[in-house]
C-alpha atoms as a PDB file:
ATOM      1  CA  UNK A   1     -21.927 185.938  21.648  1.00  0.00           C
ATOM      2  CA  UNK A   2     -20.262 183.495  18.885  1.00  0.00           C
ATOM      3  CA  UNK A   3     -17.344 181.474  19.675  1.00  0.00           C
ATOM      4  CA  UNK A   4     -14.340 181.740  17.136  1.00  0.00           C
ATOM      5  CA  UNK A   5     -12.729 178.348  16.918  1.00  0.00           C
ATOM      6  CA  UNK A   6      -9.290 179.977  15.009  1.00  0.00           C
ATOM      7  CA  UNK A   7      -8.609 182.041  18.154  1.00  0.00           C
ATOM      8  CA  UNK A   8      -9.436 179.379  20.687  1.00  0.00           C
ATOM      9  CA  UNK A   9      -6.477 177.633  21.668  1.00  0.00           C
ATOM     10  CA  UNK A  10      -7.078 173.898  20.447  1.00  0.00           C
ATOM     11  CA  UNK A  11      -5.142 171.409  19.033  1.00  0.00           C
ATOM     12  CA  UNK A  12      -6.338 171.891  15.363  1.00  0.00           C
ATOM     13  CA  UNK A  13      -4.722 176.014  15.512  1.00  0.00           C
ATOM     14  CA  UNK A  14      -1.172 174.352  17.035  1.00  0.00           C
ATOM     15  CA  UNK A  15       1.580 174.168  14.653  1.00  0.00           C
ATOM     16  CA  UNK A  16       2.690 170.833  15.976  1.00  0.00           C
ATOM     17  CA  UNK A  17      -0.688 168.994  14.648  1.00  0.00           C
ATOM     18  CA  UNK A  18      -1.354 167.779  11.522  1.00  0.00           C
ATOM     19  CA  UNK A  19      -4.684 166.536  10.321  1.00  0.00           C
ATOM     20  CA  UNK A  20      -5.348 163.143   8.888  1.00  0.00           C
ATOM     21  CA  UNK A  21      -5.533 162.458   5.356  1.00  0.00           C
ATOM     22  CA  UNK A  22      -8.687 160.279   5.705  1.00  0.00           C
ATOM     23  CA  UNK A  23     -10.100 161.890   8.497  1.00  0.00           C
ATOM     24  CA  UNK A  24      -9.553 165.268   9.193  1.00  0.00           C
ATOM     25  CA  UNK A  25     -11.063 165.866  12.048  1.00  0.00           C
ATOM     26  CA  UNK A  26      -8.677 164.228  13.416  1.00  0.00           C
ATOM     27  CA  UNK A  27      -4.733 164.754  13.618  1.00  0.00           C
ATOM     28  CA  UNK A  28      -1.340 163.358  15.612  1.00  0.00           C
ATOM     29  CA  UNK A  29       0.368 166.182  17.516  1.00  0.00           C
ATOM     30  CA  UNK A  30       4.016 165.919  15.906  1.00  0.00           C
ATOM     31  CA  UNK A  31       5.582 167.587  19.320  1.00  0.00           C
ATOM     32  CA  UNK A  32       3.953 164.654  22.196  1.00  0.00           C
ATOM     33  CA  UNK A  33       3.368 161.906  19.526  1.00  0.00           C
ATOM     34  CA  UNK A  34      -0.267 161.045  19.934  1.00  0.00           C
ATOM     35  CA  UNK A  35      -3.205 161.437  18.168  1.00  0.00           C
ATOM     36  CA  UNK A  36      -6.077 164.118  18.942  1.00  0.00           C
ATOM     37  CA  UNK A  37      -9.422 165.409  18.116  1.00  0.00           C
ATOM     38  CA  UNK A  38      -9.334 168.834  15.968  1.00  0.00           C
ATOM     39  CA  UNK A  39     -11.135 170.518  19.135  1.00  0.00           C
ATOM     40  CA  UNK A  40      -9.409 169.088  21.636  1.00  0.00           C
ATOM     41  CA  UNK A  41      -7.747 171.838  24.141  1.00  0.00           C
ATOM     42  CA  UNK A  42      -4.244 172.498  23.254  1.00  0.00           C
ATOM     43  CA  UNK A  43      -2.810 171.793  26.578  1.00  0.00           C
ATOM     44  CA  UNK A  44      -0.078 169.868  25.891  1.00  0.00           C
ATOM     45  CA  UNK A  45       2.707 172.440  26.669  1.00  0.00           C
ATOM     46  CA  UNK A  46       3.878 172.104  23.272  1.00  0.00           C
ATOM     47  CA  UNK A  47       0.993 174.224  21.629  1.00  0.00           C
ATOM     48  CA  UNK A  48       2.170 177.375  19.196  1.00  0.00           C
ATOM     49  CA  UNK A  49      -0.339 179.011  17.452  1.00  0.00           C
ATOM     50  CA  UNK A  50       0.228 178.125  13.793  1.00  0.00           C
ATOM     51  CA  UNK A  51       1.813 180.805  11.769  1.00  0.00           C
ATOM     52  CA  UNK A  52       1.245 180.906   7.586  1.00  0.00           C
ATOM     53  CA  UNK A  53       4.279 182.563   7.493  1.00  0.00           C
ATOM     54  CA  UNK A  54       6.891 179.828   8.815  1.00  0.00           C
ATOM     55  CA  UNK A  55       5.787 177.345   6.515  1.00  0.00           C
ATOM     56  CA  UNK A  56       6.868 177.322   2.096  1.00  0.00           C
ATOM     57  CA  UNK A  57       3.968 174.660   1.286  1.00  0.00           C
ATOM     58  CA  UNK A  58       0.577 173.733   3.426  1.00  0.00           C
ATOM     59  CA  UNK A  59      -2.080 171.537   2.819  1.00  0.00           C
ATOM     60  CA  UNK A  60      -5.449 173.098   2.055  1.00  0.00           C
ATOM     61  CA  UNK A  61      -8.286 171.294   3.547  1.00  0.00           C
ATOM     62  CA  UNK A  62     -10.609 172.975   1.697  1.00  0.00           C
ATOM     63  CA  UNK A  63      -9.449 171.549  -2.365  1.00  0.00           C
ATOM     64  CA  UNK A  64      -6.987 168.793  -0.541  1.00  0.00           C
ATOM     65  CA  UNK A  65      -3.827 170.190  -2.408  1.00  0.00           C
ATOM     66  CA  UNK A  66      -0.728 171.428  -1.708  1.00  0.00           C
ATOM     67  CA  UNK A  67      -0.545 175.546  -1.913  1.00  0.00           C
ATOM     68  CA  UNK A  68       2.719 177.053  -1.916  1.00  0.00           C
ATOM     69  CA  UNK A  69       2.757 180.810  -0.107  1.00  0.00           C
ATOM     70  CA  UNK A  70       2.733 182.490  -2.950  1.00  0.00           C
ATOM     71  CA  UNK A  71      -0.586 181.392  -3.537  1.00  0.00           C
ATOM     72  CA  UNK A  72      -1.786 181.263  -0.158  1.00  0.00           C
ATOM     73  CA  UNK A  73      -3.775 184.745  -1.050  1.00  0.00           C
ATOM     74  CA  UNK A  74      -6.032 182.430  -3.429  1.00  0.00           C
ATOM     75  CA  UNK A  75      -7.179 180.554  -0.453  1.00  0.00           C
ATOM     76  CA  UNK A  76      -7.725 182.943   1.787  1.00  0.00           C
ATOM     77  CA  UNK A  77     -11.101 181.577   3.597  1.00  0.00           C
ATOM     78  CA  UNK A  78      -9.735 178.000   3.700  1.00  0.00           C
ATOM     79  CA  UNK A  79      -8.436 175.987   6.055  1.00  0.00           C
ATOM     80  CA  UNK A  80      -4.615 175.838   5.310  1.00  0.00           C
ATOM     81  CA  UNK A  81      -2.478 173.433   7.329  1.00  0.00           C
ATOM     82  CA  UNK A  82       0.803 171.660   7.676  1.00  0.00           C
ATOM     83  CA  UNK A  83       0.715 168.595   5.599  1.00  0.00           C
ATOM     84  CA  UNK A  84      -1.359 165.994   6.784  1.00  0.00           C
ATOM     85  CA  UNK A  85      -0.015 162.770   8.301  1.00  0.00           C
ATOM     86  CA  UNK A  86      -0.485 160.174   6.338  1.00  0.00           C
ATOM     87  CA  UNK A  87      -1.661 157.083   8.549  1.00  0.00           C
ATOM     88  CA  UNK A  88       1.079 154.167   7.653  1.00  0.00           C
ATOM     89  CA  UNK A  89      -1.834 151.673   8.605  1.00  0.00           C
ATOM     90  CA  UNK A  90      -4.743 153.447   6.438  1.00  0.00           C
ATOM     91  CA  UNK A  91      -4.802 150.492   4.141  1.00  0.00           C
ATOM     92  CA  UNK A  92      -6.136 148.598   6.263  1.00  0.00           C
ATOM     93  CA  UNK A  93      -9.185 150.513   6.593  1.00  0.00           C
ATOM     94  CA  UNK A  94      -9.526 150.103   2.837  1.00  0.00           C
ATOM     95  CA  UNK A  95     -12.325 147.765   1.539  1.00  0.00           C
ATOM     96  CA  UNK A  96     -11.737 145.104  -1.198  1.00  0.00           C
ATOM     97  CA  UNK A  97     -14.650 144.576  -3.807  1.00  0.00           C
ATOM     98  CA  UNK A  98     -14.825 141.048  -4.309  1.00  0.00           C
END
């Protein structure tokens, strides 16, 4: 027996979450306002299975662009989601070379 992680419900398959830029892994759940893990359960009685067709643009995770849904048949076996939040404090995980 396999385990399917795209029909398990978990926080990375929600609509509400969106994936880090930097790390995606992990995301911020748009609907409570806190961050989670990609596999975390989706328990936060907010979760809605994430739907390609409600959404114009989505971030593929597999080339890290935007794909419109016209195109979204040339990515079919990547991970498309709603754009990625975008960490306002990620520069300071940036390293200066002195």
């Amino acid at each position: 027996m396999t385990l399917d992680v795209f029909k398990m419900k978990v926080c990375g398959n929600c609509i509400n979450w969106r994936p880090l830029q930097s790390y995606s892994s992990l995301g911020k759940c748009v609907a409570c306002n806190k961050m989670t893990g990609r596999y975390d359960n989706g328990g936060c009685g907010n979760y809605a299975r994430k739907n390609l067709s409600y959404f114009d643009f989505m971030w593929c995770m597999t080339c890290g662009t935007m794909v419109h849904k016209s195109d979204y048949d040339l990515h079919i076996g990547h991970e498309l989601v709603p754009e990625p939040y975008i960490d306002p404090d990620l520069h300071e995980e940036t390293y200066a070379v002195d």
